[in-house]
C-alpha atoms as a PDB file:
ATOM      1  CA  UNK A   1      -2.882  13.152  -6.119  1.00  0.00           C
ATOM      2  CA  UNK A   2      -1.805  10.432  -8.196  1.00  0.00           C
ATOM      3  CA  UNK A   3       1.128  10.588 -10.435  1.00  0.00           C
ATOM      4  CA  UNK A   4       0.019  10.555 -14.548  1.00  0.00           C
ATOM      5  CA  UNK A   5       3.244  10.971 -15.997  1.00  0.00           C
ATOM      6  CA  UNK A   6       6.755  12.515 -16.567  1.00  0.00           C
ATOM      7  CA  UNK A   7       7.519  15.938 -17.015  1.00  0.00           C
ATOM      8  CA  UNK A   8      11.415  16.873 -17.571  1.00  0.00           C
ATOM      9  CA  UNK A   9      12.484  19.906 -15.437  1.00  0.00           C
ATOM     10  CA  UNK A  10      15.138  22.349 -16.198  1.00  0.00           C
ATOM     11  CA  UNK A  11      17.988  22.636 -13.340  1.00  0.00           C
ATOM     12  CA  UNK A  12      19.644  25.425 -13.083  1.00  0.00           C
ATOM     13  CA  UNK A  13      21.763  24.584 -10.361  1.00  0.00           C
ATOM     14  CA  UNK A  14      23.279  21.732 -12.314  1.00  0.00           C
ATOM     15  CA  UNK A  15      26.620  21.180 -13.845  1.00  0.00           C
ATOM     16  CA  UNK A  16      28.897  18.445 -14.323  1.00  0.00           C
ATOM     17  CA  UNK A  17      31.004  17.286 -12.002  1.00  0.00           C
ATOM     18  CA  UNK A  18      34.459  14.667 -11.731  1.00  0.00           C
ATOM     19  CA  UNK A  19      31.832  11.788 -11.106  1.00  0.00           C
ATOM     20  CA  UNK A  20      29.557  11.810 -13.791  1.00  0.00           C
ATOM     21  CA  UNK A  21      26.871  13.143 -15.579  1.00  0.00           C
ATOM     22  CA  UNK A  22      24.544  13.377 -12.880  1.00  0.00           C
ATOM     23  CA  UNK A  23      21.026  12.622 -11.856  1.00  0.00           C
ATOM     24  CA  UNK A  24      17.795  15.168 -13.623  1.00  0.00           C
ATOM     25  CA  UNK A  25      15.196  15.354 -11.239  1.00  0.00           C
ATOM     26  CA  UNK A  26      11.462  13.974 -12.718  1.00  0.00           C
ATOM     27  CA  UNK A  27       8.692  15.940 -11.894  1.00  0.00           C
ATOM     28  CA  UNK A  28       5.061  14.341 -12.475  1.00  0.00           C
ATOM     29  CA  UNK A  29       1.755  15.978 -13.301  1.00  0.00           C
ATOM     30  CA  UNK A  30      -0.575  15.018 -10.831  1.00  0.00           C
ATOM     31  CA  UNK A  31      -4.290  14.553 -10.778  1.00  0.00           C
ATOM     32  CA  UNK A  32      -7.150  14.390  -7.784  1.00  0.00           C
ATOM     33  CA  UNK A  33      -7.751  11.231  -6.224  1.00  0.00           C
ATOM     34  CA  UNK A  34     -11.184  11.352  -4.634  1.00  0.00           C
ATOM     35  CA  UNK A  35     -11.695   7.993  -2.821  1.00  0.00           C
ATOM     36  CA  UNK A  36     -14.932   8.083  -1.562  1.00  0.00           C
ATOM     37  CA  UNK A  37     -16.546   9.265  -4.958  1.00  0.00           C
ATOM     38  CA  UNK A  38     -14.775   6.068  -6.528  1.00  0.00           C
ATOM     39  CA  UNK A  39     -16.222   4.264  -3.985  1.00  0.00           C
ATOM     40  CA  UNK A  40     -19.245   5.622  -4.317  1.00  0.00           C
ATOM     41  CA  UNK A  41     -19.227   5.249  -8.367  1.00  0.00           C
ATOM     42  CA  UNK A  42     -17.751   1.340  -8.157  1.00  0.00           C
ATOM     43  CA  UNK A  43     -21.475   1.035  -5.611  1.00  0.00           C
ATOM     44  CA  UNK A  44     -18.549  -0.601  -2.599  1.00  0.00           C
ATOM     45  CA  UNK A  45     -21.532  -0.229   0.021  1.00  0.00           C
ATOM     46  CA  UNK A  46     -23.950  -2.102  -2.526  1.00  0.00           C
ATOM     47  CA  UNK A  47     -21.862  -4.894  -3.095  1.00  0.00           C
ATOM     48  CA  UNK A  48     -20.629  -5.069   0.414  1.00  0.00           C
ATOM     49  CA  UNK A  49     -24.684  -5.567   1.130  1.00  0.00           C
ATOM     50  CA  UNK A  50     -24.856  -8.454  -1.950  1.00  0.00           C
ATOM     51  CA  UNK A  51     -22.001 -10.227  -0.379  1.00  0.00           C
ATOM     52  CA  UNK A  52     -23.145 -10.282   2.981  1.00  0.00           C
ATOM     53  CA  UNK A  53     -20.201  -9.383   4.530  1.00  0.00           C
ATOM     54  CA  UNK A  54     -21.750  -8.136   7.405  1.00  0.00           C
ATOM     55  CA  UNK A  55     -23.102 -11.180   8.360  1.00  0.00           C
ATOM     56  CA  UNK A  56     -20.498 -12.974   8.290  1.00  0.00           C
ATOM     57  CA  UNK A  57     -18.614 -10.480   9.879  1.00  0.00           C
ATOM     58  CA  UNK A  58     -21.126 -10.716  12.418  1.00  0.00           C
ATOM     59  CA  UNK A  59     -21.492 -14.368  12.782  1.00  0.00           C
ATOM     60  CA  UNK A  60     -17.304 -14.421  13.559  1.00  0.00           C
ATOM     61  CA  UNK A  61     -18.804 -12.022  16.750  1.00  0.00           C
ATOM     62  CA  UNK A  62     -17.825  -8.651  14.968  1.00  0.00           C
ATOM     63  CA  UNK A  63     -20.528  -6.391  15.287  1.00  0.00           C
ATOM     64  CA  UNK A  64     -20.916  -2.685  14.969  1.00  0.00           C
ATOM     65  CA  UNK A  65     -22.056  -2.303  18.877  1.00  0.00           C
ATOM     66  CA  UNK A  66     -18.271  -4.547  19.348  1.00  0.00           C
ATOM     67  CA  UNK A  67     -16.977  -2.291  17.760  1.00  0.00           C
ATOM     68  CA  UNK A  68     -18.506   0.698  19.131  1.00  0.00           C
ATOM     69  CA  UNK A  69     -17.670  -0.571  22.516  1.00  0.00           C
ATOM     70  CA  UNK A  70     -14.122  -1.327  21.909  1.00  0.00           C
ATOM     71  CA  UNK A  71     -13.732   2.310  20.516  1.00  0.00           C
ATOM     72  CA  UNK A  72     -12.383   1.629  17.122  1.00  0.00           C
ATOM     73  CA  UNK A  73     -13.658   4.492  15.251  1.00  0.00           C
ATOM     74  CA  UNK A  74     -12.729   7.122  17.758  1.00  0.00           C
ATOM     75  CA  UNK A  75      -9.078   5.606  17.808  1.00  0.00           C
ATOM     76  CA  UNK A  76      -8.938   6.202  14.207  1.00  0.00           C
ATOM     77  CA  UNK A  77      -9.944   9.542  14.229  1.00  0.00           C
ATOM     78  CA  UNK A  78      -6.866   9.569  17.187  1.00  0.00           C
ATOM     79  CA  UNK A  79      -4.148   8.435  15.287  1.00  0.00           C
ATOM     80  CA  UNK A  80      -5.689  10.069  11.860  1.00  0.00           C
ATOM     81  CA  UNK A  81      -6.469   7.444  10.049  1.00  0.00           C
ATOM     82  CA  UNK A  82      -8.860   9.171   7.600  1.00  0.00           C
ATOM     83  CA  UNK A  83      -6.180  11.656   6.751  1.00  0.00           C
ATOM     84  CA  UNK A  84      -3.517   8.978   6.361  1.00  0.00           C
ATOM     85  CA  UNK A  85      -6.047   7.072   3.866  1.00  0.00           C
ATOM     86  CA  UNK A  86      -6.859  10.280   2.254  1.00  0.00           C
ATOM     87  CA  UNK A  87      -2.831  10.714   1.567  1.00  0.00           C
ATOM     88  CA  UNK A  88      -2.571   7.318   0.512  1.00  0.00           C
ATOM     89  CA  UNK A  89      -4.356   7.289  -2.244  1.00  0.00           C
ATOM     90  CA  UNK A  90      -2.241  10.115  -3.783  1.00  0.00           C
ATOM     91  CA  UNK A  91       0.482   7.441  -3.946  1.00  0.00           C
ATOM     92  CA  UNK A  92       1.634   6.114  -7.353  1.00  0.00           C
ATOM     93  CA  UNK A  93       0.622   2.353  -7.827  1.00  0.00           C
ATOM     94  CA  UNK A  94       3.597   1.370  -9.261  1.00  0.00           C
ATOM     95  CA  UNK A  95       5.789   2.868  -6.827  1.00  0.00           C
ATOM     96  CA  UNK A  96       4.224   0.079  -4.569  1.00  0.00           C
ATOM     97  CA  UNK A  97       4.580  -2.305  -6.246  1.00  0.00           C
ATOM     98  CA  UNK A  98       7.796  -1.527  -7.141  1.00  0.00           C
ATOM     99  CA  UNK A  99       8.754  -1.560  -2.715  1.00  0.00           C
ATOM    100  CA  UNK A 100       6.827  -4.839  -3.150  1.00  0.00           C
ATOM    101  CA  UNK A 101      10.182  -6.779  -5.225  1.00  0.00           C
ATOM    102  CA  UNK A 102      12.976  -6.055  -2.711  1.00  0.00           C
ATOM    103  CA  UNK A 103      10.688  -7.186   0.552  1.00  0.00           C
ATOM    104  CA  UNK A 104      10.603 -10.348  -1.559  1.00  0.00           C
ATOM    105  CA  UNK A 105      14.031 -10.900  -2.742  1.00  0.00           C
ATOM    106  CA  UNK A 106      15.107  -9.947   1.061  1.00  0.00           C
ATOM    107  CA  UNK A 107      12.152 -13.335   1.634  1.00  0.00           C
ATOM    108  CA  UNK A 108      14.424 -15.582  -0.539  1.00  0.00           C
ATOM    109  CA  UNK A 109      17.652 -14.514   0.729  1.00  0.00           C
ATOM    110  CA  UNK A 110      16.384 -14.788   4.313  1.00  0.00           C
ATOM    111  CA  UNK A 111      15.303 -19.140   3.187  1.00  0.00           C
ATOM    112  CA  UNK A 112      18.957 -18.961   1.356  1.00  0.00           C
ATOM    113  CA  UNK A 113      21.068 -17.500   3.908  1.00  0.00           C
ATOM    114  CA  UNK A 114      20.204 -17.934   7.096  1.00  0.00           C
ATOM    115  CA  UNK A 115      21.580 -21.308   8.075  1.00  0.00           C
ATOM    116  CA  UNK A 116      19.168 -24.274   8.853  1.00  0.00           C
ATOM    117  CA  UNK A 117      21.920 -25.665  11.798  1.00  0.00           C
ATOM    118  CA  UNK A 118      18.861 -25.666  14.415  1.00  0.00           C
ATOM    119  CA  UNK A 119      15.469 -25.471  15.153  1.00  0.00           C
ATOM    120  CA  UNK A 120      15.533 -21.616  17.234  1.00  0.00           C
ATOM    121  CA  UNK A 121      17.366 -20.492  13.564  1.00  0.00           C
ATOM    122  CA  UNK A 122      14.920 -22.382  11.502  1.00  0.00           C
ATOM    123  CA  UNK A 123      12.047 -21.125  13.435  1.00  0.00           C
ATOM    124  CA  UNK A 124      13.552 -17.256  13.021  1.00  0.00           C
ATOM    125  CA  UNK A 125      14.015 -17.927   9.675  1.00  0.00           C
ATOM    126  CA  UNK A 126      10.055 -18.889   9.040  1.00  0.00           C
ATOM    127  CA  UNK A 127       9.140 -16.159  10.978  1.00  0.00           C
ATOM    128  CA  UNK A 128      11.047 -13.570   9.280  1.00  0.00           C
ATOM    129  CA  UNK A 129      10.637 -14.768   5.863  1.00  0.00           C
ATOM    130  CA  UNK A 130       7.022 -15.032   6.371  1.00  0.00           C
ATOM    131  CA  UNK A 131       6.984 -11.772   7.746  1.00  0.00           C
ATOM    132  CA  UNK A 132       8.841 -10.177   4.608  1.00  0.00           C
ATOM    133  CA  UNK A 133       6.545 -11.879   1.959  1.00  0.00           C
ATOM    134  CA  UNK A 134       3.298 -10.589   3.989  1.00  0.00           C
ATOM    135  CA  UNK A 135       4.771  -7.021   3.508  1.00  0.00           C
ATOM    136  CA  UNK A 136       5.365  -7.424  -0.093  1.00  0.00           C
ATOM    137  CA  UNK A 137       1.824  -9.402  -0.408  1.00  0.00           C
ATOM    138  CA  UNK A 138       0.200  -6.278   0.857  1.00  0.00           C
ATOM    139  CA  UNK A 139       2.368  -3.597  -0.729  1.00  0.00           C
ATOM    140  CA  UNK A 140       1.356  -5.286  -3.996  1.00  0.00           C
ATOM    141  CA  UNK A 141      -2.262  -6.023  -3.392  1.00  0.00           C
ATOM    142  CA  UNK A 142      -2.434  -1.990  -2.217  1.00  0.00           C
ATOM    143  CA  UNK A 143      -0.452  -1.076  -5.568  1.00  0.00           C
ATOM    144  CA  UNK A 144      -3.908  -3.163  -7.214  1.00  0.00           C
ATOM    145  CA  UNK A 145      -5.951  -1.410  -5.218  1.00  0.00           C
ATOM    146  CA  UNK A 146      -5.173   1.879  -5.715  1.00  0.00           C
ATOM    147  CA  UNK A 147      -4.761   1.422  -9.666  1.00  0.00           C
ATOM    148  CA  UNK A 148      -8.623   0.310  -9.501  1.00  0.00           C
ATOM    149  CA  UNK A 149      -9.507   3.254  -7.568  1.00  0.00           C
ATOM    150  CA  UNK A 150      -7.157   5.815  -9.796  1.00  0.00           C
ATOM    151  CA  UNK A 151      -7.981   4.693 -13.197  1.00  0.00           C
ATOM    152  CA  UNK A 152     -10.444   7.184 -15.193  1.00  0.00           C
ATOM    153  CA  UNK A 153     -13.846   6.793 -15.366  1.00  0.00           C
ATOM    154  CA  UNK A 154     -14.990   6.276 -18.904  1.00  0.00           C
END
């Protein structure tokens, strides 16, 4: 379910306090997210086929017997993968994009901060920078992702 907008709540539990007015808790209204039917309606298997994905896929040595043999599928179904895909798309867009800012602030500071004295810290540095702005790269391409698959169809 995908957050549409605001709705003010009434807290009856509330009342002020010697350090301040206090924080009102935002509820949302909330609205089905069915993934596969947006798939299915955006033609993702069609357009998969027209790009030839598969081919290529295959030509780098990825094939579906590859993968059948390495057990991918059945390793998702483990670790419930489908579910966790099915509850991600309930997330709100913007709250990803929103996690997506600090992991790249914490990017800069890591280039700012840590000192570039010798090669082991400027190495860590790299790595850990690079790290942080691949997490906020995907958090934000996800937050584009999901909007696509969450906006109404007309």
């Amino acid at each position: 379910m995908a957050a549409i907008g605001a709705v003010n709540k009434y807290d009856p539990e509330w009342k002020k306090e010697w350090f301040g007015a206090g924080i009102f808790l935002e509820g949302s209204e909330e609205v089905e997210v069915d993934v596969f039917r947006k798939a299915e309606k955006r033609k993702l298997l069609s357009n998969v086929e027209k790009a030839g994905i598969l081919s290529k896929a295959q030509g780098l040595g990825v094939t579906l017997s590859s993968i059948e043999k390495l057990g991918v599928l059945s390793k998702a179904e483990e670790f419930g993968l489908l579910s966790l895909l099915d509850k991600s798309a309930s997330l709100s867009p913007s709250a990803l994009a929103s996690a997506a800012l600090p992991l790249f602030v914490a990017a800069i500071a890591a280039v700012v901060l840590v000192p570039d004295d010798s090669f082991p810290l400027v190495i860590a540095q790299a790595a850990f920078s690079a790290s942080l702005l691949l997490a906020s790269a995907s958090f934000f391409l996800a937050s584009l992702l999901l909007d696509a698959l969450q906006e109404e169809a007309d």
